[in-house]
PDB file of N, CA and C in Angstrom:
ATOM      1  N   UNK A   1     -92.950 -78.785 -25.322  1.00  0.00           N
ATOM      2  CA  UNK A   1     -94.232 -78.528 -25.906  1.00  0.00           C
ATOM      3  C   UNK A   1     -95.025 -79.790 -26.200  1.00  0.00           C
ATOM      4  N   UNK A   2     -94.391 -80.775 -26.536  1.00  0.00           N
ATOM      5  CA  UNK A   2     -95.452 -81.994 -26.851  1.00  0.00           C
ATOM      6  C   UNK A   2     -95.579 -82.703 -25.532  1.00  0.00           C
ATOM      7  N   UNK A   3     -96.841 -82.834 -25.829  1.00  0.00           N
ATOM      8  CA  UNK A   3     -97.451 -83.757 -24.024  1.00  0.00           C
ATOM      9  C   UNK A   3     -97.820 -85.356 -24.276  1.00  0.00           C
ATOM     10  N   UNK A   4     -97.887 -85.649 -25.516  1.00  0.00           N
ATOM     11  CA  UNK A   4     -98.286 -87.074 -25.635  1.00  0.00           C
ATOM     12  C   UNK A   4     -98.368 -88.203 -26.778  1.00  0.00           C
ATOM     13  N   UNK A   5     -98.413 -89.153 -27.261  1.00  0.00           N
ATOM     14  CA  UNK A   5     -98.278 -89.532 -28.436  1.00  0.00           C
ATOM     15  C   UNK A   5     -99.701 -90.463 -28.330  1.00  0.00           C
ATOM     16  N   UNK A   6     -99.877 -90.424 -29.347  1.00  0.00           N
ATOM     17  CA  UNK A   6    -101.530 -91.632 -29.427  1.00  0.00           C
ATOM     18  C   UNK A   6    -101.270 -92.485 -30.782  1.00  0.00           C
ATOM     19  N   UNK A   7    -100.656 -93.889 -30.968  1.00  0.00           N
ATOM     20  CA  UNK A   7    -100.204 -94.520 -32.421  1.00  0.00           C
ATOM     21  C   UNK A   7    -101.913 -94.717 -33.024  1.00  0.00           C
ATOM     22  N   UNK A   8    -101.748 -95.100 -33.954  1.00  0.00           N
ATOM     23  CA  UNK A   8    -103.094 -95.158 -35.004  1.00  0.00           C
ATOM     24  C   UNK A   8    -102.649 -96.513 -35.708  1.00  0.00           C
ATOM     25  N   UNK A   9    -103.564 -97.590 -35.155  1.00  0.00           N
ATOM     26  CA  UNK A   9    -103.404 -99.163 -35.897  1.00  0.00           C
ATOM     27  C   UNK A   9    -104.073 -99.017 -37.091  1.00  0.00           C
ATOM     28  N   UNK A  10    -104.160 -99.932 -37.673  1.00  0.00           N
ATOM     29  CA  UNK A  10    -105.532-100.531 -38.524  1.00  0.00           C
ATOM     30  C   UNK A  10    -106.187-101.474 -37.752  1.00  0.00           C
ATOM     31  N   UNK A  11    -107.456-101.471 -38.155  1.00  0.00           N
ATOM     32  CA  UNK A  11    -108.284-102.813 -37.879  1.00  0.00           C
ATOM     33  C   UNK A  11    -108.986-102.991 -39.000  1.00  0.00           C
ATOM     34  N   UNK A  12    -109.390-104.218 -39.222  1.00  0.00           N
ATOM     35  CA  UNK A  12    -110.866-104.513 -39.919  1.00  0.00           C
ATOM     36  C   UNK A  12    -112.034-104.365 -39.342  1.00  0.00           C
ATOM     37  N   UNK A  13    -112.028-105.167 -38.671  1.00  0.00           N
ATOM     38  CA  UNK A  13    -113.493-105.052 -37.704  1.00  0.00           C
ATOM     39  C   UNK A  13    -113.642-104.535 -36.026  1.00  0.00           C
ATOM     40  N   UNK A  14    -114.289-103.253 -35.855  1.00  0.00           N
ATOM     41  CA  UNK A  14    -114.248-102.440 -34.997  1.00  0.00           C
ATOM     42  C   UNK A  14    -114.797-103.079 -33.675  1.00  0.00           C
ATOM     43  N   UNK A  15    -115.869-104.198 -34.153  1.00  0.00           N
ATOM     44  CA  UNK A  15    -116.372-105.097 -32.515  1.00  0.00           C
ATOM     45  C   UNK A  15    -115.369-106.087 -32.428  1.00  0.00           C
ATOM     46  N   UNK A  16    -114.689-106.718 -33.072  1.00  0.00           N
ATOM     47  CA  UNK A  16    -113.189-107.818 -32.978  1.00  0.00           C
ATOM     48  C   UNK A  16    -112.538-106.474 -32.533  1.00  0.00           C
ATOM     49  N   UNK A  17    -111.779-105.731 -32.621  1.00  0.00           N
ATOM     50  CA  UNK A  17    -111.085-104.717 -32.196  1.00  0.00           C
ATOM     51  C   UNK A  17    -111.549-104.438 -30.847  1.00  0.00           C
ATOM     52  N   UNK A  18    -112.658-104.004 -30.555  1.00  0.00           N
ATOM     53  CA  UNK A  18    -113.264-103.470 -28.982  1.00  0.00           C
ATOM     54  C   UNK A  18    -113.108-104.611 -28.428  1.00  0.00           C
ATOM     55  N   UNK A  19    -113.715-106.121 -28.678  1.00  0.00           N
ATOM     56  CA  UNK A  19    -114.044-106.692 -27.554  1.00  0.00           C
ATOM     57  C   UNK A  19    -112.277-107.488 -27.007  1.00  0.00           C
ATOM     58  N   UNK A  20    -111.498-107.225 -28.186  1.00  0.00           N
ATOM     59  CA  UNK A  20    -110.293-107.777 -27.405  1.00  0.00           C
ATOM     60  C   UNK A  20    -109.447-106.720 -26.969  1.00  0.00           C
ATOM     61  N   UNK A  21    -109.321-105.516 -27.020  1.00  0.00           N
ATOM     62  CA  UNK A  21    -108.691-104.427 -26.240  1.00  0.00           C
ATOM     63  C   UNK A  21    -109.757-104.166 -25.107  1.00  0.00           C
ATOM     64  N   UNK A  22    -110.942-103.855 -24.833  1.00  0.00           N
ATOM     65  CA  UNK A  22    -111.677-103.554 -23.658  1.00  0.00           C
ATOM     66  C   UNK A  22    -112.289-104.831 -23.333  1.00  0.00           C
ATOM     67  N   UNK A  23    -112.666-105.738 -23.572  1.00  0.00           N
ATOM     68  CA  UNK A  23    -112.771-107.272 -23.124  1.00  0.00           C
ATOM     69  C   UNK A  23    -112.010-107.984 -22.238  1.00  0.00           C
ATOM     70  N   UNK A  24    -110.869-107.827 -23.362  1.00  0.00           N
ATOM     71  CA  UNK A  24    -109.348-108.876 -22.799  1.00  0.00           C
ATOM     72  C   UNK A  24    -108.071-108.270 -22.059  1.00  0.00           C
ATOM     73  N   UNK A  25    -107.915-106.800 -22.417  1.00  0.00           N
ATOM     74  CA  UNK A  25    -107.147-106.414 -22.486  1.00  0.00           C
ATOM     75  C   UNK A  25    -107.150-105.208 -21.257  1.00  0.00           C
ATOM     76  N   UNK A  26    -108.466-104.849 -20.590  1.00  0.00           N
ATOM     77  CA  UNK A  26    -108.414-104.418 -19.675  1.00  0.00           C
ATOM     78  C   UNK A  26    -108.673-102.566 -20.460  1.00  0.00           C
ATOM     79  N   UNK A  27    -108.573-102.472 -21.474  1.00  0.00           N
ATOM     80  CA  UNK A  27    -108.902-100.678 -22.064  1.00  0.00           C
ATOM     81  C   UNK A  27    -109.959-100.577 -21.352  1.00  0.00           C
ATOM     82  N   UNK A  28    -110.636 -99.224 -21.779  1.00  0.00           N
ATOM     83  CA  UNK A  28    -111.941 -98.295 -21.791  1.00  0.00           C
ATOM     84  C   UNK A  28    -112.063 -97.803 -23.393  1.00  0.00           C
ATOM     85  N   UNK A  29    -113.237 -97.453 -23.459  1.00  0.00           N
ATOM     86  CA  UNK A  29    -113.350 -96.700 -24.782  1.00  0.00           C
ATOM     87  C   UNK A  29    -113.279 -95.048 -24.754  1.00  0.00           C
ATOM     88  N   UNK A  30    -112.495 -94.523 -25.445  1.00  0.00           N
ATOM     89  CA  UNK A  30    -112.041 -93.024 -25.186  1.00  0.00           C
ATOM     90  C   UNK A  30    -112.843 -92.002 -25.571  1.00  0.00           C
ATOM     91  N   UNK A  31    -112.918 -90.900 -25.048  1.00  0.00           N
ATOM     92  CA  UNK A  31    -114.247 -89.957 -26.048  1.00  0.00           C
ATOM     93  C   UNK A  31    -115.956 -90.961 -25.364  1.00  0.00           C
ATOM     94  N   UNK A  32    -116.714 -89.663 -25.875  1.00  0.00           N
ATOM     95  CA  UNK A  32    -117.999 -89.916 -25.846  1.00  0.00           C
ATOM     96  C   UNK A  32    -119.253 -89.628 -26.641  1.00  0.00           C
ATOM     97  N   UNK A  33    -118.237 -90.139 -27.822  1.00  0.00           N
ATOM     98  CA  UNK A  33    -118.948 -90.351 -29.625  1.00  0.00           C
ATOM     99  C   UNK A  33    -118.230 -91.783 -30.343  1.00  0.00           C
ATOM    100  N   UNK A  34    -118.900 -92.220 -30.815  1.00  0.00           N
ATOM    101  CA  UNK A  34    -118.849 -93.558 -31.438  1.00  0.00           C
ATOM    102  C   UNK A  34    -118.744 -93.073 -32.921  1.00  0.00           C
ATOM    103  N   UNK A  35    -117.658 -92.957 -33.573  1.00  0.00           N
ATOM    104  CA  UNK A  35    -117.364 -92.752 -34.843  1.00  0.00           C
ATOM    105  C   UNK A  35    -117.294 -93.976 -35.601  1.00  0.00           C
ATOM    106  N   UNK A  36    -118.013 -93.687 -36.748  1.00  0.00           N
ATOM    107  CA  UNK A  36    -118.021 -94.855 -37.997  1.00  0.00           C
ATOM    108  C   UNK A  36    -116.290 -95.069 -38.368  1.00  0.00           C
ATOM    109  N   UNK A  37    -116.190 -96.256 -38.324  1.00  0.00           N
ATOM    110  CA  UNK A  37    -114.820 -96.794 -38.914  1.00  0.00           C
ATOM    111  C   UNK A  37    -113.377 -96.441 -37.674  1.00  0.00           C
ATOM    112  N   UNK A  38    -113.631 -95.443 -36.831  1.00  0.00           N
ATOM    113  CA  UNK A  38    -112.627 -95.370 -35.968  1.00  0.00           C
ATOM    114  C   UNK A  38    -112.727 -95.833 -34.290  1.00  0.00           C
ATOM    115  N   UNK A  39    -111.885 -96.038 -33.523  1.00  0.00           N
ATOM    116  CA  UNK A  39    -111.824 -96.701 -32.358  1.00  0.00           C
ATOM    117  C   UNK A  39    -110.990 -95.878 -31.305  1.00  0.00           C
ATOM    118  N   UNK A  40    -111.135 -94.967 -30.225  1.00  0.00           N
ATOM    119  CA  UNK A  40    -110.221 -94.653 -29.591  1.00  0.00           C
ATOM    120  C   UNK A  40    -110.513 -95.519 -27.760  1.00  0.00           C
ATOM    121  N   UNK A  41    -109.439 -95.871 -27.501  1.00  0.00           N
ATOM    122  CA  UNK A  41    -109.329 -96.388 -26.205  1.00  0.00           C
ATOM    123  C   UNK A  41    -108.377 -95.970 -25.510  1.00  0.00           C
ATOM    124  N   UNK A  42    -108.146 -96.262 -23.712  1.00  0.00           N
ATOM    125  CA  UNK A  42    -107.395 -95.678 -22.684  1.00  0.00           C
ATOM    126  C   UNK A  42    -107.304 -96.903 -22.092  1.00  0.00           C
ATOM    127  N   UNK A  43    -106.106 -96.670 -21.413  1.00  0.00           N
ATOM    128  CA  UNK A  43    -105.926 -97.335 -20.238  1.00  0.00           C
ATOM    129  C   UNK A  43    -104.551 -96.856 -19.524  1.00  0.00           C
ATOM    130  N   UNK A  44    -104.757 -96.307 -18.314  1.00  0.00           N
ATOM    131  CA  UNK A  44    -103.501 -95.719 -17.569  1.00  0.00           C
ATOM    132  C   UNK A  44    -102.876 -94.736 -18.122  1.00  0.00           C
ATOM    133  N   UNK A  45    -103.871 -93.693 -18.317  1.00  0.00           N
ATOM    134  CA  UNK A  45    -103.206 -93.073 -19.418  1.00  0.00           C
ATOM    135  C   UNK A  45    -102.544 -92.976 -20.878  1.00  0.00           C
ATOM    136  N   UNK A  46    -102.759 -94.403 -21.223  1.00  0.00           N
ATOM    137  CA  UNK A  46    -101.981 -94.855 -22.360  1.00  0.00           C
ATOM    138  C   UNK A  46    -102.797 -94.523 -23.721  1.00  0.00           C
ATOM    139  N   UNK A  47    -103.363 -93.800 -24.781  1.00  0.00           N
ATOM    140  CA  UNK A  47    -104.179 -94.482 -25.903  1.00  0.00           C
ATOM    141  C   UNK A  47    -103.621 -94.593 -26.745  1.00  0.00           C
ATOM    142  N   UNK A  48    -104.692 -95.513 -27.372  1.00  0.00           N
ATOM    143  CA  UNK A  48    -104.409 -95.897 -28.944  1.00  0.00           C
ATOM    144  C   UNK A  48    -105.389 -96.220 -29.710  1.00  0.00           C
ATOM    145  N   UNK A  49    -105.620 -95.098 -30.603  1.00  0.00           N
ATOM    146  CA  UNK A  49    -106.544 -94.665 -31.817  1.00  0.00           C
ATOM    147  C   UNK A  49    -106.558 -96.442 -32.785  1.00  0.00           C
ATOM    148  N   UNK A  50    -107.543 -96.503 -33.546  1.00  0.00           N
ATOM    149  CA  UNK A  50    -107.682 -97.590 -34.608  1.00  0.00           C
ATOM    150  C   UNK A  50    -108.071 -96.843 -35.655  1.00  0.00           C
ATOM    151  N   UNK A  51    -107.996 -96.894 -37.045  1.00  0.00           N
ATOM    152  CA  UNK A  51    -108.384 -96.843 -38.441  1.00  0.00           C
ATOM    153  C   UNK A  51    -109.176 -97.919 -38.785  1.00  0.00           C
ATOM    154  N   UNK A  52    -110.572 -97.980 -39.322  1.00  0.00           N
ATOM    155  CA  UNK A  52    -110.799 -98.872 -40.177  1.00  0.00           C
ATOM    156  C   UNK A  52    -110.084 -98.846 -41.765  1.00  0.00           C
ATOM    157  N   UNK A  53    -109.714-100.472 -41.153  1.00  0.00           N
ATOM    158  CA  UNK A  53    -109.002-101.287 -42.889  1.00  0.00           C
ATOM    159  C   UNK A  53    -109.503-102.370 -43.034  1.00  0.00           C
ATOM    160  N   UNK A  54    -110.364-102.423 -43.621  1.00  0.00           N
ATOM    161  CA  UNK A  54    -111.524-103.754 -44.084  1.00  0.00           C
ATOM    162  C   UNK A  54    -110.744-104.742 -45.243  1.00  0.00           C
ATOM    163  N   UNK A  55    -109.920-104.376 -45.674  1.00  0.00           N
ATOM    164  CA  UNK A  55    -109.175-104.962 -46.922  1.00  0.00           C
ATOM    165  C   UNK A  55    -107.588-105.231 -45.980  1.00  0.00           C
ATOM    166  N   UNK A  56    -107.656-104.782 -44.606  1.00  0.00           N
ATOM    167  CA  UNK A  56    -106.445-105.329 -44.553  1.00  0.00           C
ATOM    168  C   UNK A  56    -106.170-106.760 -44.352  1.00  0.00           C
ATOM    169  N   UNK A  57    -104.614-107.641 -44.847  1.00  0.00           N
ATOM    170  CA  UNK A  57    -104.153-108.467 -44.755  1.00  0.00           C
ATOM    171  C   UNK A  57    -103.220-108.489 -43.522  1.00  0.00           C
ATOM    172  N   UNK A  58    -103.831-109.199 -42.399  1.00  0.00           N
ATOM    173  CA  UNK A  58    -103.158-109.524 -40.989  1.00  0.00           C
ATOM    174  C   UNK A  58    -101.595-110.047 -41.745  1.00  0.00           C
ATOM    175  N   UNK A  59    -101.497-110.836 -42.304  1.00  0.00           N
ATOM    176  CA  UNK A  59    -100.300-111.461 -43.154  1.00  0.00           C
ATOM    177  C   UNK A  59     -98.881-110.513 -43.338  1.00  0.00           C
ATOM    178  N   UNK A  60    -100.047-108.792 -43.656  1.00  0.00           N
ATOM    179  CA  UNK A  60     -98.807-107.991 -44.649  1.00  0.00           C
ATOM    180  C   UNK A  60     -98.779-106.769 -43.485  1.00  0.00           C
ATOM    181  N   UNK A  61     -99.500-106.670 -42.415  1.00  0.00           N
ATOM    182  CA  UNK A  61     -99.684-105.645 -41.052  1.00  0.00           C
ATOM    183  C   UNK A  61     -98.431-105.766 -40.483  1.00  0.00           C
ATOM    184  N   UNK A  62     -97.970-104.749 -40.719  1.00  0.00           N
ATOM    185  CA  UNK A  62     -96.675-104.640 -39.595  1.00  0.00           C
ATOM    186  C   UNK A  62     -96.454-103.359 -38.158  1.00  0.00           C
ATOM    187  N   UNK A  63     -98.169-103.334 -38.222  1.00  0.00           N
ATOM    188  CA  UNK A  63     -98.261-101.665 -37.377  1.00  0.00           C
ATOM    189  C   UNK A  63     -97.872-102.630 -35.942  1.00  0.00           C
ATOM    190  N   UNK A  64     -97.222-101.589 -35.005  1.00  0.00           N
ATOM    191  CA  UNK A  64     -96.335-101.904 -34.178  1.00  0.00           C
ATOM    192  C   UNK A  64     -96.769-100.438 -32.767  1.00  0.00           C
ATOM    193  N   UNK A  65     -96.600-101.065 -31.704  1.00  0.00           N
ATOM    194  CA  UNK A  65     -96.810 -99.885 -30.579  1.00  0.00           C
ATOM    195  C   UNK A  65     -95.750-100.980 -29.137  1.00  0.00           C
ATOM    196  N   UNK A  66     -94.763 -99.640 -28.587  1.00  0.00           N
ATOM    197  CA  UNK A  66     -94.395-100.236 -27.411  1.00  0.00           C
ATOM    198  C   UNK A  66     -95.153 -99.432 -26.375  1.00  0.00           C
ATOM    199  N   UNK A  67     -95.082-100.112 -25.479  1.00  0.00           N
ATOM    200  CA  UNK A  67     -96.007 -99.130 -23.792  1.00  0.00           C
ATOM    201  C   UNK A  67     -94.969 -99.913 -22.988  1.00  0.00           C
ATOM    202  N   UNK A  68     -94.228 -98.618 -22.593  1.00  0.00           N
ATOM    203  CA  UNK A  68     -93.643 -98.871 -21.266  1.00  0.00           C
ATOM    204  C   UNK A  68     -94.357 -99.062 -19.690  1.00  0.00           C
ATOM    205  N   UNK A  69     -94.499 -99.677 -18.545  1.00  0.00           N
ATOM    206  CA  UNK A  69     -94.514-100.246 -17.684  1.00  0.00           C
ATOM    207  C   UNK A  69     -93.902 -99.763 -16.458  1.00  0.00           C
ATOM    208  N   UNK A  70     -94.612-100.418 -15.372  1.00  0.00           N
ATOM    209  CA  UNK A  70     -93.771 -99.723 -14.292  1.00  0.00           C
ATOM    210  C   UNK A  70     -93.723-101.222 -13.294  1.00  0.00           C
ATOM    211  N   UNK A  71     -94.263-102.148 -14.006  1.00  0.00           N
ATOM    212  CA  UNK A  71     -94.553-103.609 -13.154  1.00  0.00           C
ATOM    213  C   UNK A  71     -94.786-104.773 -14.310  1.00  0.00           C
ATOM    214  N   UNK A  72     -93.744-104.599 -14.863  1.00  0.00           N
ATOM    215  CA  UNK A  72     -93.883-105.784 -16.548  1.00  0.00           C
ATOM    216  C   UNK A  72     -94.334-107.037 -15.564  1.00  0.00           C
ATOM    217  N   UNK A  73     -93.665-107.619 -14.803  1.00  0.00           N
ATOM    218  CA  UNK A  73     -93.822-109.120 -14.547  1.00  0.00           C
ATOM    219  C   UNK A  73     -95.585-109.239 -14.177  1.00  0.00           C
ATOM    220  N   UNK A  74     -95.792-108.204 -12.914  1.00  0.00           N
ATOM    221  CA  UNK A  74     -97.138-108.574 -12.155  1.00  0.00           C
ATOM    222  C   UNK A  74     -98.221-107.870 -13.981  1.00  0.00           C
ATOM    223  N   UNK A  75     -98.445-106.972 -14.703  1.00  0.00           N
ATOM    224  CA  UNK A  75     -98.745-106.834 -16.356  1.00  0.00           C
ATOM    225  C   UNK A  75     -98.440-108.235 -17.083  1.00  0.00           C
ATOM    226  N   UNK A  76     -98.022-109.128 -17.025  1.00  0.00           N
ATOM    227  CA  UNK A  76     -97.375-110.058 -17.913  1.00  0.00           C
ATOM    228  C   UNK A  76     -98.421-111.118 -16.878  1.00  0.00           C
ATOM    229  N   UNK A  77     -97.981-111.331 -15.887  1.00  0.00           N
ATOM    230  CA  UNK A  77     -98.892-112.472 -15.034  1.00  0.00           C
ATOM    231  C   UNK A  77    -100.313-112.229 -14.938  1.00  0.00           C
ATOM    232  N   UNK A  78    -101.039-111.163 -15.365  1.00  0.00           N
ATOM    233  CA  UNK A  78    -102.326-111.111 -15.416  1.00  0.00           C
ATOM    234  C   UNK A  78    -102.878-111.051 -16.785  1.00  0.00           C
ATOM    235  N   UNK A  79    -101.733-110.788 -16.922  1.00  0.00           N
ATOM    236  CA  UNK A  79    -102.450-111.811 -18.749  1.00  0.00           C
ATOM    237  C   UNK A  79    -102.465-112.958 -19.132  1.00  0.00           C
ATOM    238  N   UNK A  80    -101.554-113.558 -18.655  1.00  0.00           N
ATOM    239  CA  UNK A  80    -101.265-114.953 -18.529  1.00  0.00           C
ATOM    240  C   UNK A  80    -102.576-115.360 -18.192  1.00  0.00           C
ATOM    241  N   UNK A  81    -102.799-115.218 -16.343  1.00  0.00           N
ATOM    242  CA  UNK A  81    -103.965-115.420 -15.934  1.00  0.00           C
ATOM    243  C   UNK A  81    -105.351-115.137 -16.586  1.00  0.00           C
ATOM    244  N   UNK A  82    -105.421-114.443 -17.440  1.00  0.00           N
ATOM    245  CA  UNK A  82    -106.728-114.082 -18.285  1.00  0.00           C
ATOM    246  C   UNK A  82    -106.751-115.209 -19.681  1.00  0.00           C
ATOM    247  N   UNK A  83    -105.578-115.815 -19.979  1.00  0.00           N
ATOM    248  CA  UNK A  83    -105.248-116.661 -20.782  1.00  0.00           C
ATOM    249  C   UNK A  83    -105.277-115.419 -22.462  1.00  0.00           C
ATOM    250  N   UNK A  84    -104.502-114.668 -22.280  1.00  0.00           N
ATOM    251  CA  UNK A  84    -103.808-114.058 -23.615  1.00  0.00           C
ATOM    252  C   UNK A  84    -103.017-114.344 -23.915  1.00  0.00           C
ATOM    253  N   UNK A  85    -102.852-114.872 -25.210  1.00  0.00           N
ATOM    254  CA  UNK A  85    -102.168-115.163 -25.986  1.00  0.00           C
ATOM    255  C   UNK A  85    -100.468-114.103 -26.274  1.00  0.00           C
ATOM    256  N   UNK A  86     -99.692-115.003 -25.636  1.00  0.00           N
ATOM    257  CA  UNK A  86     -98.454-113.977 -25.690  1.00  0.00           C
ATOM    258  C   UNK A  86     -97.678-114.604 -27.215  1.00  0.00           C
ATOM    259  N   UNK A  87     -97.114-113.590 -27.991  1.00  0.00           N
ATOM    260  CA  UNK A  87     -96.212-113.793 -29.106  1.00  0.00           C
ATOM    261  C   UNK A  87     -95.689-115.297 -29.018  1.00  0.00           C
ATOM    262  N   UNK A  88     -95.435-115.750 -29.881  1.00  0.00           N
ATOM    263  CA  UNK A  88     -94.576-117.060 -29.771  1.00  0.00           C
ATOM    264  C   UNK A  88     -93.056-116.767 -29.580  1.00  0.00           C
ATOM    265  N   UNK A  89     -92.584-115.743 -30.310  1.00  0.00           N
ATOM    266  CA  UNK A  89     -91.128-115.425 -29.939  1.00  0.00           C
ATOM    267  C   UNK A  89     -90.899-113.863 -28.978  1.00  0.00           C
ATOM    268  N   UNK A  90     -92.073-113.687 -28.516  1.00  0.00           N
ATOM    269  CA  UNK A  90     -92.274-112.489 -27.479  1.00  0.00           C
ATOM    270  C   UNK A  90     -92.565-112.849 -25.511  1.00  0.00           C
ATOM    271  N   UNK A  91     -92.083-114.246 -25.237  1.00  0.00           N
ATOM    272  CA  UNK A  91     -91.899-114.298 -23.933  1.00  0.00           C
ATOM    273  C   UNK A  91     -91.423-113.155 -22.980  1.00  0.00           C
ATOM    274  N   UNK A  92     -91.603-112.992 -22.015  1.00  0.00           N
ATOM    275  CA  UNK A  92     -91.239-112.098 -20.823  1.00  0.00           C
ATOM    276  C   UNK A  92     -89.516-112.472 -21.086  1.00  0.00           C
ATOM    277  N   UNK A  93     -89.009-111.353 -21.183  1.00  0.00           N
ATOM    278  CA  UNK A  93     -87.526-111.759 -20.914  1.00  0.00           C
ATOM    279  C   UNK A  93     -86.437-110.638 -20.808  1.00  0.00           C
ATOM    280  N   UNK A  94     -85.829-110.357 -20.467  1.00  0.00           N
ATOM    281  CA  UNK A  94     -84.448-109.622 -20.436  1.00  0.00           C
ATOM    282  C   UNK A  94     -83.589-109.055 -21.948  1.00  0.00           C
ATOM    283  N   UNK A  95     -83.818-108.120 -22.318  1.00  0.00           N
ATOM    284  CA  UNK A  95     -82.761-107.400 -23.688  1.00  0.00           C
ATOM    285  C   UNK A  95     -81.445-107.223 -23.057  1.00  0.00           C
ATOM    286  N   UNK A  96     -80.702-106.997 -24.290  1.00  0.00           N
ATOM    287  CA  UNK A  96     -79.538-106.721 -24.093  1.00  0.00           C
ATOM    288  C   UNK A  96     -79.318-105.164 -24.035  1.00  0.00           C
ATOM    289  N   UNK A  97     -80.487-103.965 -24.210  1.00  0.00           N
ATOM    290  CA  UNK A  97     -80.906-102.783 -24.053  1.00  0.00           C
ATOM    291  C   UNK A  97     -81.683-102.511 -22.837  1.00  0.00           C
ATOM    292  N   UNK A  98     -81.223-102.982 -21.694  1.00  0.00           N
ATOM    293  CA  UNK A  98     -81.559-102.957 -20.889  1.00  0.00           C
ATOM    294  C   UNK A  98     -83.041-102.690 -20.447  1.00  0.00           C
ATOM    295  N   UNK A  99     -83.755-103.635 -21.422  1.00  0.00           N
ATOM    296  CA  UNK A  99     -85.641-103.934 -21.445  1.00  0.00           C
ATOM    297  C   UNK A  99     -85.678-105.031 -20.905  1.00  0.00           C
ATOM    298  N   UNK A 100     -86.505-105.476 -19.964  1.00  0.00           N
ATOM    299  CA  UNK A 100     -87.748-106.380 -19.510  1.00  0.00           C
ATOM    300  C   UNK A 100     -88.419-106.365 -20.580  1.00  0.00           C
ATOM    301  N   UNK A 101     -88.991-107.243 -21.442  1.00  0.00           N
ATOM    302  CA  UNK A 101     -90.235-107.217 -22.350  1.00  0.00           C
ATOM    303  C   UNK A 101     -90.871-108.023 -22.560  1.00  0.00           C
ATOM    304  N   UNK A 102     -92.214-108.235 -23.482  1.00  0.00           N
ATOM    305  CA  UNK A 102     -93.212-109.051 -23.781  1.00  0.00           C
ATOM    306  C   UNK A 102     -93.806-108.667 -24.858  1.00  0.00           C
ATOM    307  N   UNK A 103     -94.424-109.231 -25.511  1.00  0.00           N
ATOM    308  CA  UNK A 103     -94.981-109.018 -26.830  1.00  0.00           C
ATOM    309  C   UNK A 103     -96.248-109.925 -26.699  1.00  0.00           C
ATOM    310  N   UNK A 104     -97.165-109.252 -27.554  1.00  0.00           N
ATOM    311  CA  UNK A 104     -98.713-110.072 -27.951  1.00  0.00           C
ATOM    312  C   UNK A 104     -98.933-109.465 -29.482  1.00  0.00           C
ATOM    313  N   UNK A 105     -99.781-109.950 -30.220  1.00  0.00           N
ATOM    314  CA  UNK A 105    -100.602-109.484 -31.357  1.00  0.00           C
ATOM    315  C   UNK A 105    -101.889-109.103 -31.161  1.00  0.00           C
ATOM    316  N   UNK A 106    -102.458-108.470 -31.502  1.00  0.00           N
ATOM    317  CA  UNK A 106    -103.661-108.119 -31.527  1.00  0.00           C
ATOM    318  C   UNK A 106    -104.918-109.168 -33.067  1.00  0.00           C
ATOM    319  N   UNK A 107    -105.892-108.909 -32.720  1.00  0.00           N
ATOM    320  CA  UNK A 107    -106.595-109.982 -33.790  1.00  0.00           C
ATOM    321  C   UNK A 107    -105.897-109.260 -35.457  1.00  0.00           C
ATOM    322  N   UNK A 108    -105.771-108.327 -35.566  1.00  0.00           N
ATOM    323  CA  UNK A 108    -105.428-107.549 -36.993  1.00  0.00           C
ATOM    324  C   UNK A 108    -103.551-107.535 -36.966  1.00  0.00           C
ATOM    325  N   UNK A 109    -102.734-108.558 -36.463  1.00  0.00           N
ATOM    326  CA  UNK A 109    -101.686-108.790 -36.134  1.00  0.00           C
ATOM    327  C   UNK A 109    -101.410-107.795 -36.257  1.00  0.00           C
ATOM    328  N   UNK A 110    -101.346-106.590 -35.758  1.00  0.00           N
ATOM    329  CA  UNK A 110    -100.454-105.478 -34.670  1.00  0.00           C
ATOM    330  C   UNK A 110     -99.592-105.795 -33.683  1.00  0.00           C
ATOM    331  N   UNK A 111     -98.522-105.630 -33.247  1.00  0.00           N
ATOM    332  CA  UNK A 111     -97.410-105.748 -32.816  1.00  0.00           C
ATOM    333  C   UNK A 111     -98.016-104.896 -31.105  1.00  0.00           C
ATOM    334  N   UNK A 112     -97.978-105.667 -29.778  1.00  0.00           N
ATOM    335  CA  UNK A 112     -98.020-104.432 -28.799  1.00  0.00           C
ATOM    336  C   UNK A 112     -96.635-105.177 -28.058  1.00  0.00           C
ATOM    337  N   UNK A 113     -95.727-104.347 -28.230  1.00  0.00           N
ATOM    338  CA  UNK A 113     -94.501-104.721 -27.050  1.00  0.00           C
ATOM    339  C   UNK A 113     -94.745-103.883 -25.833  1.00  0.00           C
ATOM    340  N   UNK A 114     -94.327-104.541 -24.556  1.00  0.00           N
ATOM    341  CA  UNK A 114     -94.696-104.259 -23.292  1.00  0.00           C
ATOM    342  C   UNK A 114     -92.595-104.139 -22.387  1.00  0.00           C
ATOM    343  N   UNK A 115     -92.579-103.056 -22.281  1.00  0.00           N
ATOM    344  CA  UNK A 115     -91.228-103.455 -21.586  1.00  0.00           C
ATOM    345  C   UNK A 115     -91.403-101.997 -20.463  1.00  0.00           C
ATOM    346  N   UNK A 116     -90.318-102.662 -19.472  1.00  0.00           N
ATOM    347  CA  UNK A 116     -89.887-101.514 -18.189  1.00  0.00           C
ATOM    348  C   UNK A 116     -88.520-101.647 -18.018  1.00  0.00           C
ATOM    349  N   UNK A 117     -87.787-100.208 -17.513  1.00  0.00           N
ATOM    350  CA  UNK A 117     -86.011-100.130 -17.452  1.00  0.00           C
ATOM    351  C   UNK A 117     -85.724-101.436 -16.648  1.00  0.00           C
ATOM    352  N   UNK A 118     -84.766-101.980 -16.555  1.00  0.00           N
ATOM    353  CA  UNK A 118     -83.753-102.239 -15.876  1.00  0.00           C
ATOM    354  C   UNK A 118     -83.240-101.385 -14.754  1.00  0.00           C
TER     355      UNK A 118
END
């Protein structure tokens, strides 16, 4: 019965939010209404809703989203190439859970891990 999951971040600011998920990041904007304080975007089927949090502390944010992959390395090398900022301890690399993965933050330090099976 369930067909899909959509996580819900916080952000503070909804144009810092758009222009680095559909800017940098390659999204679309979802829907075709522009709601005060909220953000929905797509890409490959994938979304992910935003909340405005104007009082949030990037510091104390621990909202978190993985998106699985079907081509982590050639996904990982075109970000590179766009010059995004990958995690400092989130390099492309091999788990011991048999993940390929990568990690970035978003400007409202949100967590996006990127991995495909083994």
């Amino acid at each position: 019965m369930l067909t899909a999951v959509h996580p819900k971040l916080p952000m503070r600011n909804k144009e810092v939010t758009r222009n680095y998920y559909i800017g940098r990041l390659g999204f679309k904007e979802y829907g075709n209404a522009d709601y005060n304080g909220y953000l929905m975007i797509e890409k490959e089927g994938v979304q992910i809703h935003f909340f405005e949090f104007k009082e949030l502390d990037p510091k104390e944010n621990y909202g978190q989203v993985y998106i699985r992959t079907d081509d982590i390395e050639g996904l990982y090398q075109v970000l590179l190439a766009n010059n995004i900022a990958i995690h400092p301890n989130g390099a492309l690399q091999t788990k011991p859970w048999g993940q390929k993965e990568f990690s970035l933050l978003d400007p409202d330090n949100n967590l996006l891990t990127f991995g495909q099976s083994l």
